[in-house]
N, C-alpha and C. Protein backbone atom coordinates (compact mmCIF):
# COMPACT_ATOMS: atom_id res chain seq x y z
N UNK A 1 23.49 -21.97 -5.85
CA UNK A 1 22.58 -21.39 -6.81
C UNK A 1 22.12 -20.03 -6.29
N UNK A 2 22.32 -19.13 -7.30
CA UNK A 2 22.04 -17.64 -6.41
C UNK A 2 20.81 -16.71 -6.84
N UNK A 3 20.28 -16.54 -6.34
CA UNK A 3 18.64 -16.11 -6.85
C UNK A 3 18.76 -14.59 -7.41
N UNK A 4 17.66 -14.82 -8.48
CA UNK A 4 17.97 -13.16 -9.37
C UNK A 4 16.86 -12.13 -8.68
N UNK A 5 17.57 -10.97 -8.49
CA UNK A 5 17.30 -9.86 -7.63
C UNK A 5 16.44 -9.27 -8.70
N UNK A 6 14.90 -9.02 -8.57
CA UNK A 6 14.40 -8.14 -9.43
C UNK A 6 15.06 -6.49 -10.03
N UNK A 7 14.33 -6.06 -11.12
CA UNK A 7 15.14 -4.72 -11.59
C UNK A 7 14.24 -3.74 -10.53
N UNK A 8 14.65 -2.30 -10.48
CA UNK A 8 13.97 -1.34 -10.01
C UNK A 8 12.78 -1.58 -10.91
N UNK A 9 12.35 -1.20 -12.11
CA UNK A 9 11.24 -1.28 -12.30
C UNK A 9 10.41 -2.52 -11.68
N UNK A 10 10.88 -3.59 -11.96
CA UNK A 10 9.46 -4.66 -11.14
C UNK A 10 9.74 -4.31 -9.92
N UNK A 11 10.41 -3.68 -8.95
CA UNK A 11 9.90 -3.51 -7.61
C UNK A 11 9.50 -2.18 -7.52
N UNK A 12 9.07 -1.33 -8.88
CA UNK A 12 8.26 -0.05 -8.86
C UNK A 12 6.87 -0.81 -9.16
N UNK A 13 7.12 -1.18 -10.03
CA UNK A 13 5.97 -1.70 -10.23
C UNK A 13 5.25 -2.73 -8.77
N UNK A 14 5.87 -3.82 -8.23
CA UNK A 14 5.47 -4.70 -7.26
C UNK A 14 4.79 -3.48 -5.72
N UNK A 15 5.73 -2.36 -6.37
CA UNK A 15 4.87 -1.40 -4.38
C UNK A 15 3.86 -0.50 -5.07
N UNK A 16 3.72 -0.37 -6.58
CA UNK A 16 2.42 0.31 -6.80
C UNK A 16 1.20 -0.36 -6.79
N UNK A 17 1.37 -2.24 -7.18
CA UNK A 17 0.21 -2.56 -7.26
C UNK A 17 -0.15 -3.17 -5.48
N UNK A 18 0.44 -3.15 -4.52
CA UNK A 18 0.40 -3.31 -3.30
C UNK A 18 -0.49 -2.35 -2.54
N UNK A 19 0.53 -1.07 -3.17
CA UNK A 19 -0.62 0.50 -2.46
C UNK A 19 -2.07 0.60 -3.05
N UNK A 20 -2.18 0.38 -4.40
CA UNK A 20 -3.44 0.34 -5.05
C UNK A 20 -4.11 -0.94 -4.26
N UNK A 21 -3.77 -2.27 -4.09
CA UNK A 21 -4.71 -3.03 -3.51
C UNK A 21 -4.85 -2.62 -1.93
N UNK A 22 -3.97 -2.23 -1.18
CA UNK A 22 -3.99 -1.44 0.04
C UNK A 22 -5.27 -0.21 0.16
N UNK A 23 -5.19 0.31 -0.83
CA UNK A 23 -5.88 1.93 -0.55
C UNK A 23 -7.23 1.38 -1.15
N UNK A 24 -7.75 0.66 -2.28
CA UNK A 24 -8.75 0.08 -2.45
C UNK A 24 -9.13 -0.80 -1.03
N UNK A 25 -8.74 -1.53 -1.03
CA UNK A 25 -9.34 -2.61 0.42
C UNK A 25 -10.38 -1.82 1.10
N UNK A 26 -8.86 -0.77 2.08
CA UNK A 26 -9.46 0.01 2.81
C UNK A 26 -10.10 0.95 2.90
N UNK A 27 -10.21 1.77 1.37
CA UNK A 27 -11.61 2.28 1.17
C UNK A 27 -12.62 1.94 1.04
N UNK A 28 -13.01 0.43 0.39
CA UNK A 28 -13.80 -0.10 0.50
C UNK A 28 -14.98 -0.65 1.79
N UNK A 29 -13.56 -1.03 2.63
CA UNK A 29 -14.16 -1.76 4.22
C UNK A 29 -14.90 -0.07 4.63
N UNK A 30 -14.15 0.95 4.32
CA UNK A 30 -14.69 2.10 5.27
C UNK A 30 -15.63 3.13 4.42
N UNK A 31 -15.80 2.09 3.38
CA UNK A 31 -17.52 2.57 2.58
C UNK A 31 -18.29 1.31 3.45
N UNK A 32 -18.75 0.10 3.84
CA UNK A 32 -18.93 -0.58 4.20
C UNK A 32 -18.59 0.02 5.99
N UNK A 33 -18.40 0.70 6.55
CA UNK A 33 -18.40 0.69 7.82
C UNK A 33 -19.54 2.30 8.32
N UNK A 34 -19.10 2.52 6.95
CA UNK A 34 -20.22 4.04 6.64
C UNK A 34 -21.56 3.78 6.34
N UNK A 35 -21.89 2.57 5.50
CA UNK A 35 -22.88 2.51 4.81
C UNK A 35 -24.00 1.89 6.24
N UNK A 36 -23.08 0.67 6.92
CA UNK A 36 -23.72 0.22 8.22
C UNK A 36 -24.26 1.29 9.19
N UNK A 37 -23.50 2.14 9.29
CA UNK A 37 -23.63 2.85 10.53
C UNK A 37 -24.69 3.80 9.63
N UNK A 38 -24.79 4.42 8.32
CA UNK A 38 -26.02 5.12 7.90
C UNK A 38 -27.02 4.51 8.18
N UNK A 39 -27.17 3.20 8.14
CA UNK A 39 -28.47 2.47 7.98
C UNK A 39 -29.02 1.51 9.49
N UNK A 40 -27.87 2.21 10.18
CA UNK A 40 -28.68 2.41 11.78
C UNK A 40 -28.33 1.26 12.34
N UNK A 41 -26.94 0.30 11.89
CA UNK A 41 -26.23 -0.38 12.78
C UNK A 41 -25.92 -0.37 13.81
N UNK A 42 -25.53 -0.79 14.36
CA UNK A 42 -24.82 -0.60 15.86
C UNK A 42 -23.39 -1.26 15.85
N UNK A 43 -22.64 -0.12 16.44
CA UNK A 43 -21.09 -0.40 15.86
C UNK A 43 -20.28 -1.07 16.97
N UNK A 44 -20.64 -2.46 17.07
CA UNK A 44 -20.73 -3.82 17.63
C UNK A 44 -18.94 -4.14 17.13
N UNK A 45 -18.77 -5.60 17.80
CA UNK A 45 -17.51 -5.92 17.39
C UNK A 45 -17.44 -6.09 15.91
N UNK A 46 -18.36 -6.59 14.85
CA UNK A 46 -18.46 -6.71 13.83
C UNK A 46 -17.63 -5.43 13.18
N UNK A 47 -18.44 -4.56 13.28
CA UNK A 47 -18.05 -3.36 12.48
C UNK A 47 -16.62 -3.32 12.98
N UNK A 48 -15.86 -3.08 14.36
CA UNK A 48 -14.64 -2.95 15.15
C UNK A 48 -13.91 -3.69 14.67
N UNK A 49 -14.15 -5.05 14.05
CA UNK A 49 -13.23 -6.00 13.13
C UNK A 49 -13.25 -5.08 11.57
N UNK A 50 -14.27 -4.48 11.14
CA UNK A 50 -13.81 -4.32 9.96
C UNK A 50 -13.31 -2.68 10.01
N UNK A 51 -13.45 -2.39 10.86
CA UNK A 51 -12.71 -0.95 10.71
C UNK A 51 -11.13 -1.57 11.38
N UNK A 52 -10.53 -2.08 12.25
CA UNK A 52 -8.89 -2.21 12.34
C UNK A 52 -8.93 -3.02 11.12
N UNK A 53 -9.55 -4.22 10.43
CA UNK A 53 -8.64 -4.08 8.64
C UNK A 53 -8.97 -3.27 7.56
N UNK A 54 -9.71 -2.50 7.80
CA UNK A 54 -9.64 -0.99 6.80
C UNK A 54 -8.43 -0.40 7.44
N UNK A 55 -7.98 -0.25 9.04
CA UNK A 55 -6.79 0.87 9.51
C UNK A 55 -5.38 -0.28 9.08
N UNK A 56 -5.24 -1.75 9.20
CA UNK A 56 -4.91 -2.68 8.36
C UNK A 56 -4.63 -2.15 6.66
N UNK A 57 -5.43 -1.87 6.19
CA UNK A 57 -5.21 -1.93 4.71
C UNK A 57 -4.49 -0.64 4.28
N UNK A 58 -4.54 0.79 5.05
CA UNK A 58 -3.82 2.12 5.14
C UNK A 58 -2.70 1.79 5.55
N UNK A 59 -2.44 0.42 6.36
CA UNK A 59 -1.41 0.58 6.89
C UNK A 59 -0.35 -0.03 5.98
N UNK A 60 -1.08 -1.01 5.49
CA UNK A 60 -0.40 -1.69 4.25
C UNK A 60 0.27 -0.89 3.30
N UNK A 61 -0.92 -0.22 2.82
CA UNK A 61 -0.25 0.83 1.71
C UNK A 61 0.55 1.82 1.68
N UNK A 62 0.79 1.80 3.58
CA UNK A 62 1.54 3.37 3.72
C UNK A 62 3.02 2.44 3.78
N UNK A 63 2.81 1.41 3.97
CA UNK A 63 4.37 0.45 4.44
C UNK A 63 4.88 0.30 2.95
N UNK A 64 4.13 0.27 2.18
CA UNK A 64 4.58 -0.07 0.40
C UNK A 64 5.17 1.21 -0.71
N UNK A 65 4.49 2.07 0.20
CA UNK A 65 4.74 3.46 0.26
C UNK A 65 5.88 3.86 0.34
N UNK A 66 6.78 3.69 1.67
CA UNK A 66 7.68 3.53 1.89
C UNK A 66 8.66 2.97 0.99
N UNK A 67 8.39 1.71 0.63
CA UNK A 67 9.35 0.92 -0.52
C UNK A 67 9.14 1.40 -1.82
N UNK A 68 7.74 2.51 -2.06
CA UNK A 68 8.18 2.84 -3.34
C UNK A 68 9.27 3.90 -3.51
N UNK A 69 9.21 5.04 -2.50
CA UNK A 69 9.93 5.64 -1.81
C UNK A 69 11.56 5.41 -1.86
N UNK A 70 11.94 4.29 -1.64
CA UNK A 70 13.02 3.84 -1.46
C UNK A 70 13.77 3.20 -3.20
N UNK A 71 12.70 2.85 -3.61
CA UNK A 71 13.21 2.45 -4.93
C UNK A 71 13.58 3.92 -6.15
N UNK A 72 12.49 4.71 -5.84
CA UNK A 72 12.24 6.16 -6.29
C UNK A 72 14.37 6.97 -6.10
N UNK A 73 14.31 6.57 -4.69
CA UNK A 73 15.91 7.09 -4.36
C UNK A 73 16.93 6.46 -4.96
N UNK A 74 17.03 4.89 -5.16
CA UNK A 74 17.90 4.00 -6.14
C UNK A 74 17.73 5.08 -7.25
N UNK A 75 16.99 4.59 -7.37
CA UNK A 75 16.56 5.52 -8.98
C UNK A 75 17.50 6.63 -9.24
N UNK A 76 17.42 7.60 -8.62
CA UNK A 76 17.91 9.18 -8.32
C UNK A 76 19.61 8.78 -8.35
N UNK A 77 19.69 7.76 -7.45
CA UNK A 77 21.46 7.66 -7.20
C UNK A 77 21.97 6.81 -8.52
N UNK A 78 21.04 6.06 -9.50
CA UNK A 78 21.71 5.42 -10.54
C UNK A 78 21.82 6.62 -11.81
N UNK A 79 20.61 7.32 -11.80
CA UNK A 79 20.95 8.54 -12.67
C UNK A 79 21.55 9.29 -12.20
N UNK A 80 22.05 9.51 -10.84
CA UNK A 80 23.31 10.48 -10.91
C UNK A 80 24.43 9.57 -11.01
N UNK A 81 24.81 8.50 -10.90
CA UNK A 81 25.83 8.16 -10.99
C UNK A 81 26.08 8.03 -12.86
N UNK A 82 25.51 8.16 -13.51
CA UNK A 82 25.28 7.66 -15.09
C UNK A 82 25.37 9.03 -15.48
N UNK A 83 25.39 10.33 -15.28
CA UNK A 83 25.53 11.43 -15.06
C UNK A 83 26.47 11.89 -15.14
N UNK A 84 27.21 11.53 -14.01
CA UNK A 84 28.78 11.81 -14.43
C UNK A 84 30.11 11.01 -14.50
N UNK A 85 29.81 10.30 -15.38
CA UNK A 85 29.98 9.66 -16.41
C UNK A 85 30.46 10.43 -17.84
């Protein structure tokens, strides 16, 4: 039984909504690592856990990034090949 390979679009689509939950996260944690430290935290392991998964969540999105990247180039090589034609 042989499993069906998504189209380019759902894996355009699958690395945009990855980067969007990526780049949200980690803007979020690092409004939350800002807001602590305005209000006279002390940037304890607490905060040190949530700032590496805010650098975590950039990192996510920059790795999805990549795969949109890569699908973006399919792309390019199926319209040139349909091209000349």
């Amino acid at each position: 039984m042989s499993r069906a390979t998504p189209t380019l679009r759902q894996r355009k689509i699958f690395a945009l909504t990855r980067i969007l939950a990526g780049l949200v996260a980690a803007c979020y944690l690092g409004y939350v690592i800002i807001a602590n430290l305005a209000a006279g935290l002390p940037f304890d392991r607490t905060l040190l856990f949530t700032a590496l998964v805010s650098v975590a969540g950039f990192a996510y999105a920059a790795w999805y990034l990549r795969d949109l990247s890569a699908v973006a180039r399919e792309e390019r090589e199926q319209r040139g090949a349909n091209d000349q034609r």
